[in-house]
Protein backbone atom coordinates (compact mmCIF):
# COMPACT_ATOMS: atom_id res chain seq x y z
CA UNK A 1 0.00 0.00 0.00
CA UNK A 2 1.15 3.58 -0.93
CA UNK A 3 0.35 6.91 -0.32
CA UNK A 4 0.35 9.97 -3.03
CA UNK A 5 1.51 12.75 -0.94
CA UNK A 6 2.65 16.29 -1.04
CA UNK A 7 5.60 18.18 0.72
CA UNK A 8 2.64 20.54 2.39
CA UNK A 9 0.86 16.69 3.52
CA UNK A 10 4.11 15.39 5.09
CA UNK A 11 3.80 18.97 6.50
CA UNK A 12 0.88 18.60 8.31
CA UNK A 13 0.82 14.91 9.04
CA UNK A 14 3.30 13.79 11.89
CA UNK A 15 3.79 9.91 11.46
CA UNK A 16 1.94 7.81 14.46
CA UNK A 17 1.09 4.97 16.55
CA UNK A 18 -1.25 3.33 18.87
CA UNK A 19 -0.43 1.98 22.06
CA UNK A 20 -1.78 -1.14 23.80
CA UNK A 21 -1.56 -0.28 26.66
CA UNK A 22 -3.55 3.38 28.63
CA UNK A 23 -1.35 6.22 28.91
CA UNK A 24 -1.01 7.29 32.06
CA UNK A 25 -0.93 11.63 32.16
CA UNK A 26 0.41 13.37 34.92
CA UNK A 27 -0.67 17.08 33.70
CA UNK A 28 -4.39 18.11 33.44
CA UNK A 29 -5.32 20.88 30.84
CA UNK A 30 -4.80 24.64 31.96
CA UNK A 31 -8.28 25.83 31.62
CA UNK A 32 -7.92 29.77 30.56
CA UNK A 33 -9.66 32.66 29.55
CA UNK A 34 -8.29 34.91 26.46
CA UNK A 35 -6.53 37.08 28.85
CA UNK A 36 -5.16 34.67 30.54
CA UNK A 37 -7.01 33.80 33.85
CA UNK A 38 -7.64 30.18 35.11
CA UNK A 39 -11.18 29.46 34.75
CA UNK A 40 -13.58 26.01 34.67
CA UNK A 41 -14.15 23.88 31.78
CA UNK A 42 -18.04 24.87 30.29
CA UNK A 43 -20.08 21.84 31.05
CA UNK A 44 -20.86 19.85 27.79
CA UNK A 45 -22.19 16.58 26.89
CA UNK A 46 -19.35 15.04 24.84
CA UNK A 47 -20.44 12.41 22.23
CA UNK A 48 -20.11 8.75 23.15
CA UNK A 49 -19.06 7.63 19.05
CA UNK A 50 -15.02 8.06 18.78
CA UNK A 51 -15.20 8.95 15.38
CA UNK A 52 -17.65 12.23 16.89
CA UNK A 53 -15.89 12.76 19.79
CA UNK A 54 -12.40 13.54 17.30
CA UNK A 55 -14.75 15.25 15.01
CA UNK A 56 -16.13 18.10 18.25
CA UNK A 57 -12.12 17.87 19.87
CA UNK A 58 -10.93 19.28 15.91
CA UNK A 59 -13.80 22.05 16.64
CA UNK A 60 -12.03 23.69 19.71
CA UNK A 61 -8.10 22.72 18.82
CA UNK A 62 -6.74 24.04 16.27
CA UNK A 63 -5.94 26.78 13.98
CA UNK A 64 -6.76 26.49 10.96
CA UNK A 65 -10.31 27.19 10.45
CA UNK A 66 -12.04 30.33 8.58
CA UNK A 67 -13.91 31.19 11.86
CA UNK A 68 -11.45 32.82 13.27
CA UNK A 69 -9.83 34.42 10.15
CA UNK A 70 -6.55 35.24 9.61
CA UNK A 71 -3.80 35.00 12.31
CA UNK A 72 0.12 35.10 12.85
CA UNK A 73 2.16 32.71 14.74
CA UNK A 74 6.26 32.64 16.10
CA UNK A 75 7.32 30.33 18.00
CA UNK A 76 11.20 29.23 19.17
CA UNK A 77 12.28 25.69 19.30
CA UNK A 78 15.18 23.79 20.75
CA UNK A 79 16.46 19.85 19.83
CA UNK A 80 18.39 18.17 21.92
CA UNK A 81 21.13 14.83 21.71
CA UNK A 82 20.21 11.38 23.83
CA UNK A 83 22.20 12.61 26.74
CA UNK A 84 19.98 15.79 26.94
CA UNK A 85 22.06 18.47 25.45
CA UNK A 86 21.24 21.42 22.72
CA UNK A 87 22.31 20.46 19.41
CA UNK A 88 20.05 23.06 17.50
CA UNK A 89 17.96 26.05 18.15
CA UNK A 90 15.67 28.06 15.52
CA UNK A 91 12.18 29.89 14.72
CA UNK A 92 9.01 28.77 13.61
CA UNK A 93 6.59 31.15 11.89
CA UNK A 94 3.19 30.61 9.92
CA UNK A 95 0.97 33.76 8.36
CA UNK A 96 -2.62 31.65 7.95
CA UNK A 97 -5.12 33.61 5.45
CA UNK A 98 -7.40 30.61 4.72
CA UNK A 99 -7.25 26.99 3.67
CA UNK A 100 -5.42 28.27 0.04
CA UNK A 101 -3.40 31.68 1.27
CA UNK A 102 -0.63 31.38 3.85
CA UNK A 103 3.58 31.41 4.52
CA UNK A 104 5.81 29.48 6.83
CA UNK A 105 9.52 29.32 7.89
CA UNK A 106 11.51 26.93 9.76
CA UNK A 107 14.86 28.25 10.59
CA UNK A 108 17.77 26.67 12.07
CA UNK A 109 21.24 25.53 11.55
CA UNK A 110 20.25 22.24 10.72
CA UNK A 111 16.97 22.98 8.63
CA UNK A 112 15.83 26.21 6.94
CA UNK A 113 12.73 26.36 4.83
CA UNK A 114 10.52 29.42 3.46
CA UNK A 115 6.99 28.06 1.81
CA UNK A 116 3.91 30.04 0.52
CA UNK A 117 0.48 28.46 -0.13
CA UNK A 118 -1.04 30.45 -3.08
CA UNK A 119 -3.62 29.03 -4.33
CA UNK A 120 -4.11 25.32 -4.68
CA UNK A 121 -0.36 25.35 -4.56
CA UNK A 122 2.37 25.25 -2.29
CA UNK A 123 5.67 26.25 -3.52
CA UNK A 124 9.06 26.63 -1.36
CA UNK A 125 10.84 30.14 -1.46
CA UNK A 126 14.11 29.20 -0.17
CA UNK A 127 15.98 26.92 1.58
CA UNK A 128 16.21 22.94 1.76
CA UNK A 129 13.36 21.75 -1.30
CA UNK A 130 13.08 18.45 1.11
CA UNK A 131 10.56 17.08 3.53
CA UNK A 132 10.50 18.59 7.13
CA UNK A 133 12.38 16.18 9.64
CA UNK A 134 9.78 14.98 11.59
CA UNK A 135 10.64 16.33 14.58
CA UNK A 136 10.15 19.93 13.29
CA UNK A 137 6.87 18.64 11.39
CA UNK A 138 5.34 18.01 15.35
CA UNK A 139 5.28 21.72 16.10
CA UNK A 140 2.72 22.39 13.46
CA UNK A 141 0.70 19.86 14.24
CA UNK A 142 1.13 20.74 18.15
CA UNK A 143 0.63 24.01 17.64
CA UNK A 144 -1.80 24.53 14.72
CA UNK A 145 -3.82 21.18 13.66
CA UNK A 146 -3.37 18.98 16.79
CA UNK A 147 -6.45 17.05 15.68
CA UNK A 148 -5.81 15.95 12.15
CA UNK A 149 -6.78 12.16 12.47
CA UNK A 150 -10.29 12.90 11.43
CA UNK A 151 -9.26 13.87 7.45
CA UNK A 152 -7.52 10.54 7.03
CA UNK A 153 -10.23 7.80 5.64
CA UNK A 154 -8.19 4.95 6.20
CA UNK A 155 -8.38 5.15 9.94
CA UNK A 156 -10.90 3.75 12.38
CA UNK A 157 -11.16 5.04 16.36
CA UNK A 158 -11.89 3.31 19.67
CA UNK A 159 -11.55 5.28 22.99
CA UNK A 160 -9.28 3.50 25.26
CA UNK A 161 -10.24 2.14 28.58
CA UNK A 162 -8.51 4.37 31.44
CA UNK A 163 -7.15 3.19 34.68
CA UNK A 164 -8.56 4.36 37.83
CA UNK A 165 -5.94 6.80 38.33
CA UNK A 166 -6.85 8.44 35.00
CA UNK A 167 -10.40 9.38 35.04
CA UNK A 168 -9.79 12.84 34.46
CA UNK A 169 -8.23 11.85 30.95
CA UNK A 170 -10.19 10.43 27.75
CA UNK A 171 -7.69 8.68 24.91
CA UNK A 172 -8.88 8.11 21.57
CA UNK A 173 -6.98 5.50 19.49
CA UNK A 174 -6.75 5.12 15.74
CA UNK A 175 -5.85 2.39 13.87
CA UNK A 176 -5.67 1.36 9.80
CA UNK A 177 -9.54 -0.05 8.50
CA UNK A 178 -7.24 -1.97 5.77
CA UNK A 179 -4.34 -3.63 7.30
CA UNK A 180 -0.94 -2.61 5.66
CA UNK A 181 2.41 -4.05 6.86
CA UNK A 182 3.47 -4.04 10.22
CA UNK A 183 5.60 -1.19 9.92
CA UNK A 184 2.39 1.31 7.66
CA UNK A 185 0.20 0.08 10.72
CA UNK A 186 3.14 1.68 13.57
CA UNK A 187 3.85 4.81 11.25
CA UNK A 188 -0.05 5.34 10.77
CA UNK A 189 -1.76 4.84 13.88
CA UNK A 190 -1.93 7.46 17.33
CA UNK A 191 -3.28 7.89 20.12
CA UNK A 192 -4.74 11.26 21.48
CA UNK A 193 -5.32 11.90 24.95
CA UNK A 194 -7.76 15.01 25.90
CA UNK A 195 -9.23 16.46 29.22
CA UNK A 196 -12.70 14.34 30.07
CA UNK A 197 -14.33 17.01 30.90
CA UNK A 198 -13.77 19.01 27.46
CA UNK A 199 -12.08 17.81 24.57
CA UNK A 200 -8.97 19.58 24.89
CA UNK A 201 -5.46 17.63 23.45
CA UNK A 202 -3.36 17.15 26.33
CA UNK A 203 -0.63 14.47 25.12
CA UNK A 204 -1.25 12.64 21.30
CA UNK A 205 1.24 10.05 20.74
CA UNK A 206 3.01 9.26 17.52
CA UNK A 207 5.02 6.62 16.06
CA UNK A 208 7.04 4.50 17.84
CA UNK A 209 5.76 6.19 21.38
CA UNK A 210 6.87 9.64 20.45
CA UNK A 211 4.45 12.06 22.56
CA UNK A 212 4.15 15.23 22.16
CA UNK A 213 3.12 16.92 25.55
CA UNK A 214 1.06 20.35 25.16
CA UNK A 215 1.13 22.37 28.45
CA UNK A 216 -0.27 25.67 29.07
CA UNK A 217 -3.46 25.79 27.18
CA UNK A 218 -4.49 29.14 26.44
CA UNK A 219 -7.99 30.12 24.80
CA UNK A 220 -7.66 32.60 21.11
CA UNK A 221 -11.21 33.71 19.35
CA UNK A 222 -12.86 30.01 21.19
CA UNK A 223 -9.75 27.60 20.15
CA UNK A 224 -7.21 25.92 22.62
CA UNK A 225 -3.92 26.39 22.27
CA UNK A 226 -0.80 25.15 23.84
CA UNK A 227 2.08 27.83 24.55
CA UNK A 228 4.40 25.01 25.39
CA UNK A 229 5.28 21.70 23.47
CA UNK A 230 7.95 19.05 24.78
CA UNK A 231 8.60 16.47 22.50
CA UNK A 232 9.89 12.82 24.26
CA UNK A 233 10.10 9.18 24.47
CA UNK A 234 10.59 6.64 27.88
CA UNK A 235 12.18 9.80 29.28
CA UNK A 236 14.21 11.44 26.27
CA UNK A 237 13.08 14.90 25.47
CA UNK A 238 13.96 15.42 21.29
CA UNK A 239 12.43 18.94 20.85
CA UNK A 240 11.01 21.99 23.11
CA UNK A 241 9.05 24.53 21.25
CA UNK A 242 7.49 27.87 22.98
CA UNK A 243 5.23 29.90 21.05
CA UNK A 244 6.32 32.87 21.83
CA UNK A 245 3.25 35.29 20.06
CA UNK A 246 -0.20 34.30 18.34
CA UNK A 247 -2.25 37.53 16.87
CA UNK A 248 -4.46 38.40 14.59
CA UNK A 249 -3.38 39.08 10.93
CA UNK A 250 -4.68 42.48 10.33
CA UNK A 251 -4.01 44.44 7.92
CA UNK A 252 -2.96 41.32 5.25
CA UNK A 253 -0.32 42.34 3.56
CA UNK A 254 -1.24 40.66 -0.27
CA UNK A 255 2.70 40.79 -1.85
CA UNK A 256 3.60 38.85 1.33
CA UNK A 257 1.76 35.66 -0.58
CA UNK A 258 2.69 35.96 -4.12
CA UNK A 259 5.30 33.54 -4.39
CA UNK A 260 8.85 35.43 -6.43
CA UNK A 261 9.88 33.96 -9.72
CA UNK A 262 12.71 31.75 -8.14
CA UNK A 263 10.32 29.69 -6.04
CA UNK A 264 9.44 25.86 -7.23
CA UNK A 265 6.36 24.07 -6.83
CA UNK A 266 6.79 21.13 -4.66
CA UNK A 267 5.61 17.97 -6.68
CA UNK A 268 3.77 15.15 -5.74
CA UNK A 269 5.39 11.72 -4.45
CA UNK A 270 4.39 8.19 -3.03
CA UNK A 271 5.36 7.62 0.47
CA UNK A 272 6.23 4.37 0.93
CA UNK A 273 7.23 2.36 4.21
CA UNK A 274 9.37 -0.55 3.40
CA UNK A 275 11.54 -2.96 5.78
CA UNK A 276 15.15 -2.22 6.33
CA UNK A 277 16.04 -5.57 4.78
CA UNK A 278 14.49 -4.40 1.58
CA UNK A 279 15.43 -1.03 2.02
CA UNK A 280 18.90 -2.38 2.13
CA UNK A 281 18.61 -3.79 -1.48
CA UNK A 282 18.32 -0.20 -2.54
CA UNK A 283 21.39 0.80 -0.90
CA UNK A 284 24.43 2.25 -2.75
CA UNK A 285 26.57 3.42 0.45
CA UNK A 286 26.50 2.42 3.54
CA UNK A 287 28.88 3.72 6.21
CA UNK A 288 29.99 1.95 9.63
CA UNK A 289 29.95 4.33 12.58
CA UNK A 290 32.45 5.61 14.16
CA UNK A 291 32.25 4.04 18.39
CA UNK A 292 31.89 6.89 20.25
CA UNK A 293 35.44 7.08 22.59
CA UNK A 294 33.50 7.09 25.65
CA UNK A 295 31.18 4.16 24.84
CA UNK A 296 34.52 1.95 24.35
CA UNK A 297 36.18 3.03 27.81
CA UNK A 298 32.46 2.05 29.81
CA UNK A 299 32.73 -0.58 27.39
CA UNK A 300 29.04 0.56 26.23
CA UNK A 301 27.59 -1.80 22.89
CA UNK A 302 24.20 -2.26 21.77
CA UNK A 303 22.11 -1.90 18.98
CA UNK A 304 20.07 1.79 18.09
CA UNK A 305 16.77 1.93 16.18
CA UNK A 306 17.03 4.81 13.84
CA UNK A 307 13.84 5.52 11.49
CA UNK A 308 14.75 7.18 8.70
CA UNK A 309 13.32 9.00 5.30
CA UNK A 310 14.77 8.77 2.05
CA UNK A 311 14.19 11.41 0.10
CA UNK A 312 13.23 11.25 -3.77
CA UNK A 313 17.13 11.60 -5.01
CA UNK A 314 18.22 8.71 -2.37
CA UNK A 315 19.41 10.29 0.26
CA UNK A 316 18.95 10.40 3.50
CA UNK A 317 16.31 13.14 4.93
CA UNK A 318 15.70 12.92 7.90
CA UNK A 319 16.52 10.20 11.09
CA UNK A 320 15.80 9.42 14.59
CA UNK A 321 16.92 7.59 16.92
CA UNK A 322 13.93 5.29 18.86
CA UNK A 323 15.75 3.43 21.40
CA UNK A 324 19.25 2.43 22.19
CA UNK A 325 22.60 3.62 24.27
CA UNK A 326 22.28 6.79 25.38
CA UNK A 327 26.28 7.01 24.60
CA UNK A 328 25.59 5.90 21.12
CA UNK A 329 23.18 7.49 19.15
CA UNK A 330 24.68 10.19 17.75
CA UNK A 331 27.27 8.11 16.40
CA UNK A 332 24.58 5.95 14.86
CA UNK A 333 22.50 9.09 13.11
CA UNK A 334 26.18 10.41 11.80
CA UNK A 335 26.24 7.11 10.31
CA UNK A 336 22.73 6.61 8.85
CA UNK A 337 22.67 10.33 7.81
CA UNK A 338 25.45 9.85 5.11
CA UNK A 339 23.78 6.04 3.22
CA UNK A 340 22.63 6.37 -0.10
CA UNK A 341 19.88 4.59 -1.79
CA UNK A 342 18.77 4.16 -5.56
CA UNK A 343 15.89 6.33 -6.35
CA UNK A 344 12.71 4.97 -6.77
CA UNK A 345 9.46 5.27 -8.88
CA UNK A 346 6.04 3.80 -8.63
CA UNK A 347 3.23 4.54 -11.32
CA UNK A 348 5.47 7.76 -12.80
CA UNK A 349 5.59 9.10 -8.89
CA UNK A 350 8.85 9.68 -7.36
CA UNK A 351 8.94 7.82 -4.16
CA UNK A 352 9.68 8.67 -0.57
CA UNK A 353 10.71 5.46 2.02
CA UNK A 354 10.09 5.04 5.57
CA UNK A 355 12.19 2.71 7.62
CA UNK A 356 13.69 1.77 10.93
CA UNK A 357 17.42 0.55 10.85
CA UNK A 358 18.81 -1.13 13.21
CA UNK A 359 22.86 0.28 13.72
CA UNK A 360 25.04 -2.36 16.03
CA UNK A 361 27.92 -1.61 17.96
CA UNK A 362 29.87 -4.10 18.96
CA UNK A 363 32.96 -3.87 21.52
CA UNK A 364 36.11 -5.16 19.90
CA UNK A 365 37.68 -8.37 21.46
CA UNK A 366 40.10 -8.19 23.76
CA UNK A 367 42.69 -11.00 24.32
């Protein structure tokens, strides 16, 4: 199974995955007025269907909707290595006019991107013409379209049960109605966890248990938004975003939409998700890591999970590591980072892959 997509989908669609098991939530939602004051969730009857319950939780998160009309966002991000440290710091900024008018940047040492949506296009303005890594991807759907579960066809919901110690939270899972591969079922499915008493997106959880954590809700023109997003799995924090402003777009500047003759429109592509065993039959380089000096004097080895997107030319987009020694995971994305694949082409679409290798690192044998 395959997916046509466009850079502006991969965009707005972090990849995800359900859970067995109920998340447990230590935060409840911050339940505030425009101007900031702490006040209590409006009583409501919320609908008992899944598939409704998603549908009313899109209604109040969220941006991007024409009730509210046109609005300006900045926001300041921070990524950080396995052992907790900065590795890169940048801006995120989105000018929303309606579903067809609107202009983004990402900037950072390691990514920089400037896109405008004119139209029923989206063309990029400068910077990288690639995908967004993933990571960066999770602040606009954080941030702007928390809720986006309910445009994807393919998907059926079921709340999850909660424990007694989580009444005060309501999960929704989804999962694929026509079962893919293992790996399209982990990179497609979520779960979203929201405030019983008001649908309100405390904690959704992507693939792989990557959760992204939005804390200090704030109300703008009805909507809840989070000022705070912390990115993490089994205790590792990737990404911290703040937003640091959210305001009303007024007066629109028009020439800030019409996209300069340099730009290029970004073309359409299948998104595949393939094992790494076949994923390795593509593969024209492949480099061995380098074992981190401190990992061989704590005589540290182990293998780390590293998902990874190939981009259309073969190369290697974006990667994460999942799992794995702490001491070695940088050493394994350094390695990943530089492979290089064959391009491939499906039904006269360039294709994007999705994949998890595995990177080993063994200590050498001492005599």
């Amino acid at each position: 199974m395959w997916k046509v997509c466009y850079l502006s989908c991969m965009r707005k669609n972090a990849l995800r995955i359900t859970v067995g098991a109920v998340l447990c939530v230590g935060i409840s939602a911050a339940w505030l007025t425009a101007n900031g004051q702490v006040s209590a969730p409006p009583s409501r009857s919320l609908p008992k269907n899944p598939l409704d319950f998603l549908k009313a939780a899109a209604q109040v998160n969220g941006l991007e909707t024409d009730e509210i009309g046109p609005w300006h966002l900045k926001a300041t991000f921070t990524l950080f290595d396995a052992l907790g440290n900065p590795t890169d710091h940048g801006s995120y900024e989105v000018l929303w006019v309606n579903h067809h008018q609107g202009k983004g940047s990402v900037e950072s040492a390691g990514f920089s991107q400037v896109w405008i949506s004119h139209g029923r296009k989206d063309v990029t303005v400068s910077g990288s013409r690639g995908l967004w890594p993933d990571l960066l991807s999770k602040m606009s759907v954080g941030f702007i379209h928390p809720v986006h579960e309910i445009e994807d066809h393919r998907l059926q919901f079921a709340f999850e049960k909660p424990g007694a110690e989580n009444q005060s939270v309501q999960c929704v899972s989804s999962v694929l109605s026509d079962a893919g591969s293992a790996l399209e079922n982990a990179m497609s499915n979520s779960t979203l966890c929201f405030d019983a008493a008001e649908p309100v997106l405390l904690v959704r959880i992507d693939a792989f248990g990557i959760k992204t954590v939005r804390e200090n809700i704030f109300r703008f023109h009805g909507r809840y938004v989070a000022r705070d997003l912390t990115v993490n799995r089994s205790g590792r924090v990737y990404l911290k975003a703040h937003l640091e402003s959210l305001e009303e777009l007024n007066p629109i500047d028009q020439t800030e939409f019409v996209p300069p003759l340099k730009a290029f429109e970004q073309l359409p592509f299948i998104l595949l998700y393939k094992k790494a065993a076949d994923a390795r039959l593509l593969q024209i380089r492949k480099v061995e890591p380098d074992y981190p000096v401190g990992a061989l004097a704590t005589r540290v080895s182990g293998v780390v999970n590293v998902k990874t997107t190939i981009d259309v030319g073969g190369h290697v987009s974006d990667a994460i590591a999942l799992d794995g020694p702490p001491l070695l995971q940088e050493a394994a994305l350094n390695a990943v980072r530089q492979y290089l694949f064959k391009p491939v082409s499906e039904n006269n679409y360039r294709c994007v892959i999705e994949t998890v290798f595995p990177v080993e690192f063994k200590l050498p044998v001492t005599k």
